[in-house]
C-alpha atoms as a PDB file:
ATOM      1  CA  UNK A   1     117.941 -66.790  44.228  1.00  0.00           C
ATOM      2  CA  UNK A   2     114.642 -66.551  46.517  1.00  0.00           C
ATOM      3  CA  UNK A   3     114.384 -65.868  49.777  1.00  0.00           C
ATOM      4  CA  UNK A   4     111.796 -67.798  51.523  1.00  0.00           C
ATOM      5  CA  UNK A   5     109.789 -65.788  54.403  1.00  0.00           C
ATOM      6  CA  UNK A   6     107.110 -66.899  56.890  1.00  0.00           C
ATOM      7  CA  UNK A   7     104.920 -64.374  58.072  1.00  0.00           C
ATOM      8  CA  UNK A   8     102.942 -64.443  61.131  1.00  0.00           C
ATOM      9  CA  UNK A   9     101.106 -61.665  63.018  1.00  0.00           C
ATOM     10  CA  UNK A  10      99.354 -61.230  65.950  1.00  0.00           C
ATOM     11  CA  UNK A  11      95.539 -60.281  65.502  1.00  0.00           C
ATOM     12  CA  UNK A  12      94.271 -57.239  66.358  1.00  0.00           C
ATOM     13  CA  UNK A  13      92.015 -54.237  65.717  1.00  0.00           C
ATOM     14  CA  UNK A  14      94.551 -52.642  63.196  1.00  0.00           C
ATOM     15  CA  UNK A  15      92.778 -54.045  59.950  1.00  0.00           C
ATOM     16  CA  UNK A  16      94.559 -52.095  57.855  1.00  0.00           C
ATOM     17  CA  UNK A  17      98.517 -53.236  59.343  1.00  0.00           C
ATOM     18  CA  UNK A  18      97.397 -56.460  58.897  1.00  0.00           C
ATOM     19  CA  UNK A  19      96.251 -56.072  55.370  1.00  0.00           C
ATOM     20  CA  UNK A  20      99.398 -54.518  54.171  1.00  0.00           C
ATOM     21  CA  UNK A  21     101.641 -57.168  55.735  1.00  0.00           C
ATOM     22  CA  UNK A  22      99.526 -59.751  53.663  1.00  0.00           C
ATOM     23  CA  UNK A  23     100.055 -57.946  50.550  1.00  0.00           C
ATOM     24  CA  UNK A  24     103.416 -57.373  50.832  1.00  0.00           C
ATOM     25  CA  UNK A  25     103.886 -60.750  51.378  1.00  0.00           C
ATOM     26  CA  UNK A  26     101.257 -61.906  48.596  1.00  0.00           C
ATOM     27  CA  UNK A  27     103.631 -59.694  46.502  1.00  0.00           C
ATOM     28  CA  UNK A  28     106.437 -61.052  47.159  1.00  0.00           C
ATOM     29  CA  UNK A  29     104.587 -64.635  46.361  1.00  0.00           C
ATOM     30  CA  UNK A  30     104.209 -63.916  42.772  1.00  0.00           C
ATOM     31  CA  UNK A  31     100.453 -62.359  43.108  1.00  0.00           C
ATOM     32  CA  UNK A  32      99.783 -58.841  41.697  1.00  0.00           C
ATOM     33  CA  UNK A  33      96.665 -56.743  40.862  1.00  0.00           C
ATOM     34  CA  UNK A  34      93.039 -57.573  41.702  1.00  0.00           C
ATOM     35  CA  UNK A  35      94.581 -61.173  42.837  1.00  0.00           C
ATOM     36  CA  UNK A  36      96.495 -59.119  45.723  1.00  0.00           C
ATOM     37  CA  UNK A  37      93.785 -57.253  46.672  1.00  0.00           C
ATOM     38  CA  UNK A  38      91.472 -60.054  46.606  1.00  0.00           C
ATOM     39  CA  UNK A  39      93.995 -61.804  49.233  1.00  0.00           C
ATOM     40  CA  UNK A  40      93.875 -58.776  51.384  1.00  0.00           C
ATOM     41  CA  UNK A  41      89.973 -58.403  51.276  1.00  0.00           C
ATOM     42  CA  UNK A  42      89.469 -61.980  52.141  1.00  0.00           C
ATOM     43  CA  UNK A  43      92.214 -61.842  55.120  1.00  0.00           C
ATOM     44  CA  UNK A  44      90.355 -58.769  56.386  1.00  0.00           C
ATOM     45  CA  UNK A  45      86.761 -60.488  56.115  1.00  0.00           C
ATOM     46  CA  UNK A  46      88.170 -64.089  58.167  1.00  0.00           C
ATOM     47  CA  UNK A  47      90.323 -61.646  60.905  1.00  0.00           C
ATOM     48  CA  UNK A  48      87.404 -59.437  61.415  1.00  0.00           C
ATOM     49  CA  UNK A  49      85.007 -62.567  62.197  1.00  0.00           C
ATOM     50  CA  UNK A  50      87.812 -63.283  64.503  1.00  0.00           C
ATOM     51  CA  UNK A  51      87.224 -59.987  66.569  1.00  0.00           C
ATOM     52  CA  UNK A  52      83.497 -60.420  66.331  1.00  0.00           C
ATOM     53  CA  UNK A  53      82.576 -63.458  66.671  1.00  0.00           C
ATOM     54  CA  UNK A  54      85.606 -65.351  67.815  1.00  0.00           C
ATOM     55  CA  UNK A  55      87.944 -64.930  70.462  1.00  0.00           C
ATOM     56  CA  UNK A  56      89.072 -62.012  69.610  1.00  0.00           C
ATOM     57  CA  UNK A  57      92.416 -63.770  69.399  1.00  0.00           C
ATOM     58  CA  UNK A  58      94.338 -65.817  67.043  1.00  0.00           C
ATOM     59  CA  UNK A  59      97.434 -65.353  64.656  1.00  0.00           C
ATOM     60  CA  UNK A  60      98.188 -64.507  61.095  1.00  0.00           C
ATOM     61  CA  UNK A  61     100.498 -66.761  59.289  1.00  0.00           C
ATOM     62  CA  UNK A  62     101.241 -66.416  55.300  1.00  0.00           C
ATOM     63  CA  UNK A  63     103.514 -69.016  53.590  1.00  0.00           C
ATOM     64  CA  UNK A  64     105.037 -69.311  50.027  1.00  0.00           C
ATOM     65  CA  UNK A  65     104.830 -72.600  47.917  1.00  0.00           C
ATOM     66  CA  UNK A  66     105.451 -73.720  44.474  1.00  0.00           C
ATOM     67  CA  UNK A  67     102.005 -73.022  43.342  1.00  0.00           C
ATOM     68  CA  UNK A  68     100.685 -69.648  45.748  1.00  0.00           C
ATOM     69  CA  UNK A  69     100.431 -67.988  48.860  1.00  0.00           C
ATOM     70  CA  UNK A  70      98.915 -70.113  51.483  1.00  0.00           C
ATOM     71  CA  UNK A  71      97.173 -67.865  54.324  1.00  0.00           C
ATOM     72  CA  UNK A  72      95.802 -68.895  57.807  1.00  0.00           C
ATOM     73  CA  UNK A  73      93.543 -67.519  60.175  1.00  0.00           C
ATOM     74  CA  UNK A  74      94.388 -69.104  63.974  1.00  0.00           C
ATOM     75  CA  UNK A  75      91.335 -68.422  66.307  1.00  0.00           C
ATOM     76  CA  UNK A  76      91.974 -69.186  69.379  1.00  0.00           C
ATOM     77  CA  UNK A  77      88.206 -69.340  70.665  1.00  0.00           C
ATOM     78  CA  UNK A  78      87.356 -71.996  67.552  1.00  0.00           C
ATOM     79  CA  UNK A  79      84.096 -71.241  67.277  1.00  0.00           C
ATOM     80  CA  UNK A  80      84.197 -70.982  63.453  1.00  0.00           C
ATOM     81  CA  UNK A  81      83.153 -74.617  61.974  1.00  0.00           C
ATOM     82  CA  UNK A  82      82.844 -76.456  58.636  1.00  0.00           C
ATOM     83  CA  UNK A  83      79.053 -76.070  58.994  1.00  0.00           C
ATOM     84  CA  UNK A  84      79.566 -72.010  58.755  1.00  0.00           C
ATOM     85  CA  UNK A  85      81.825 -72.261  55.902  1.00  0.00           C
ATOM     86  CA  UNK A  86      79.377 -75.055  53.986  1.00  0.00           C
ATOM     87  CA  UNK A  87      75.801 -72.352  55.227  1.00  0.00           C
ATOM     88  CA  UNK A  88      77.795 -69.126  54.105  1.00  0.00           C
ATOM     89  CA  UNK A  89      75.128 -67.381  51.823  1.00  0.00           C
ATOM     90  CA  UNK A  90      74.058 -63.745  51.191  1.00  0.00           C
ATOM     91  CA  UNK A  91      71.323 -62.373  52.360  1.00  0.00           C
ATOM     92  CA  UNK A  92      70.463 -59.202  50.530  1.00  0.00           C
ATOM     93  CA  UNK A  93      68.473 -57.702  53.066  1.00  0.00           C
ATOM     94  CA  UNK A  94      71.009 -57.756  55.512  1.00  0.00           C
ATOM     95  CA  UNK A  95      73.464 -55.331  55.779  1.00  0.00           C
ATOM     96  CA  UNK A  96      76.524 -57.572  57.070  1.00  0.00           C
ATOM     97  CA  UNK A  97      76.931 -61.502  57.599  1.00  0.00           C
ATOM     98  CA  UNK A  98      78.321 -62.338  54.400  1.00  0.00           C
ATOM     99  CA  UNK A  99      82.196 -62.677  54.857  1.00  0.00           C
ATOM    100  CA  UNK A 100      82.326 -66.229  54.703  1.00  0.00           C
ATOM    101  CA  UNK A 101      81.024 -66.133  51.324  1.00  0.00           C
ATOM    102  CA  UNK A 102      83.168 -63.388  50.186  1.00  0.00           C
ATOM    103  CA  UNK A 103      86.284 -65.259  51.230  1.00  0.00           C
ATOM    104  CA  UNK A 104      84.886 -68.639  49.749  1.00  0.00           C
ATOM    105  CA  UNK A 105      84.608 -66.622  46.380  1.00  0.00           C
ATOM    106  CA  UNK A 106      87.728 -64.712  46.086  1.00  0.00           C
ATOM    107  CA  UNK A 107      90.183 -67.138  46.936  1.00  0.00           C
ATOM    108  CA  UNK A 108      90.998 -70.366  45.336  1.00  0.00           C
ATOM    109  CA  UNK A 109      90.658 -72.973  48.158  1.00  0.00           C
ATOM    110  CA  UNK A 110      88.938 -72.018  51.449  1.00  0.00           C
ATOM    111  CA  UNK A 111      89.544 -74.774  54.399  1.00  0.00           C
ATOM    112  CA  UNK A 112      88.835 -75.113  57.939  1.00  0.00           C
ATOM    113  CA  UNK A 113      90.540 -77.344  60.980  1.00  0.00           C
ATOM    114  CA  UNK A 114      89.225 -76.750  64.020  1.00  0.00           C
ATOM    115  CA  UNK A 115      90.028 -78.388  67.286  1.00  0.00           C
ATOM    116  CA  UNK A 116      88.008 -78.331  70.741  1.00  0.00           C
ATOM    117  CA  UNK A 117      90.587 -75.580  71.218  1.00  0.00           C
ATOM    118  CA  UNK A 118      90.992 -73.647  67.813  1.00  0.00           C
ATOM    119  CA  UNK A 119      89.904 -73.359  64.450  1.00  0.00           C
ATOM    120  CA  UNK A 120      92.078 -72.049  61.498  1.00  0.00           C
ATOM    121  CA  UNK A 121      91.148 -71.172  58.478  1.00  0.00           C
ATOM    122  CA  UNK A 122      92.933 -71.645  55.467  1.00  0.00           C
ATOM    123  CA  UNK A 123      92.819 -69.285  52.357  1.00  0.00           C
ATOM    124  CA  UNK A 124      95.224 -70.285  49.146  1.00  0.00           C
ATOM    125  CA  UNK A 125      95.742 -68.408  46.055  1.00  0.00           C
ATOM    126  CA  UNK A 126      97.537 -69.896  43.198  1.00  0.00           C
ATOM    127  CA  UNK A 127     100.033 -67.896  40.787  1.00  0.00           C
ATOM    128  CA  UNK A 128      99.933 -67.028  38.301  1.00  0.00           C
ATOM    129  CA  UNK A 129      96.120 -65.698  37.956  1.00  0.00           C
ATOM    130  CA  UNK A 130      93.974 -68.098  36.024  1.00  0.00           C
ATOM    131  CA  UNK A 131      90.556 -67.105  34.792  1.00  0.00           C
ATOM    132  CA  UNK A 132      88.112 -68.928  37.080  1.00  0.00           C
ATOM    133  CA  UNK A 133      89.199 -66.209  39.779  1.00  0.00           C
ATOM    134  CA  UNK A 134      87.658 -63.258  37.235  1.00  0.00           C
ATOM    135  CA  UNK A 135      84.727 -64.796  37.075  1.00  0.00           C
ATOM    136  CA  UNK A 136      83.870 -65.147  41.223  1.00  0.00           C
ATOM    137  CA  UNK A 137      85.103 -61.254  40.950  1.00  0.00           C
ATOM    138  CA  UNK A 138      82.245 -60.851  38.734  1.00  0.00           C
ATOM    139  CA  UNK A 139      79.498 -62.819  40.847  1.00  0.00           C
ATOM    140  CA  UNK A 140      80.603 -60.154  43.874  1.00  0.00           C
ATOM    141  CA  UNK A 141      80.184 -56.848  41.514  1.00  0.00           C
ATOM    142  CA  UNK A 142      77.028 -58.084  39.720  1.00  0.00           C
ATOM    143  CA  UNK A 143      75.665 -59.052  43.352  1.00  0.00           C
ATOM    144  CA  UNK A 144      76.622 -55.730  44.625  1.00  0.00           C
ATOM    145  CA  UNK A 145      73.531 -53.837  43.357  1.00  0.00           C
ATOM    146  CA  UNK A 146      71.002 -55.993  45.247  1.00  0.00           C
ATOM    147  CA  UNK A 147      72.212 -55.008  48.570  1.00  0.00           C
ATOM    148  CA  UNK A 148      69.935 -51.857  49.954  1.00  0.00           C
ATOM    149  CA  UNK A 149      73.337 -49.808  50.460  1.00  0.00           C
ATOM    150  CA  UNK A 150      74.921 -49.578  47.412  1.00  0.00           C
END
């Protein structure tokens, strides 16, 4: 038998509580690996643009389905809008503005509801691990050497 759990968090400055909650809960959804990790880099990226460019606000919740984790991203400001997730790019002379794309590359469906009084953004990752996942993992590493920091 499997216990179903919802998690939700507050957000805050503690990246790094935050993150392990989500993987303990993508975990306990079936993912494992770089897929995990990839779940807890993209949460980081959308609750950091939260704290910088949102209200500074907003909730955590991760759910478990038949076919992944499902994780959202509750700003309470909603300033984030489909037209930032559709322009998300990288720029490799900038040194930070890019999270948008990460996210839209390392998870398997990136969506966005906003409201005149919120936005949340959706991040889903399917289990088991299927191969179109390596290859935005890829993209990211090969892109890596064309920033001026690394």
């Amino acid at each position: 038998m499997r216990v179903e759990f919802e998690l939700r968090c507050p957000i805050s400055a503690d990246l790094a509580f935050i993150r392990d909650l989500v993987r303990i809960h993508g975990r306990h959804g079936g993912l494992a690996g770089e897929r995990l990790e990839d779940l807890g880099l993209a949460v980081n990226e959308a609750v950091t643009n939260v704290l910088d460019h949102g209200g500074s606000a907003g909730l955590v919740t991760a759910t478990r389905d038949a076919i992944g984790v499902c994780v959202e991203i509750l700003d309470t400001a909603g300033r984030l809008s489909p037209d930032h997730l559709d322009a998300a790019g990288v720029d490799p002379t900038a040194s930070h503005g890019f999270g948008l794309w990460v996210i839209q590359q390392l998870c398997d469906s990136v969506a966005l509801e906003q409201t005149g009084l919120s936005s949340r953004l959706r991040l889903r990752m399917l289990t088991p691990s299927d191969a179109s996942r390596d290859r935005g993992r890829r993209r990211i590493d090969a892109m890596a050497g064309a920033f001026p920091w690394s």
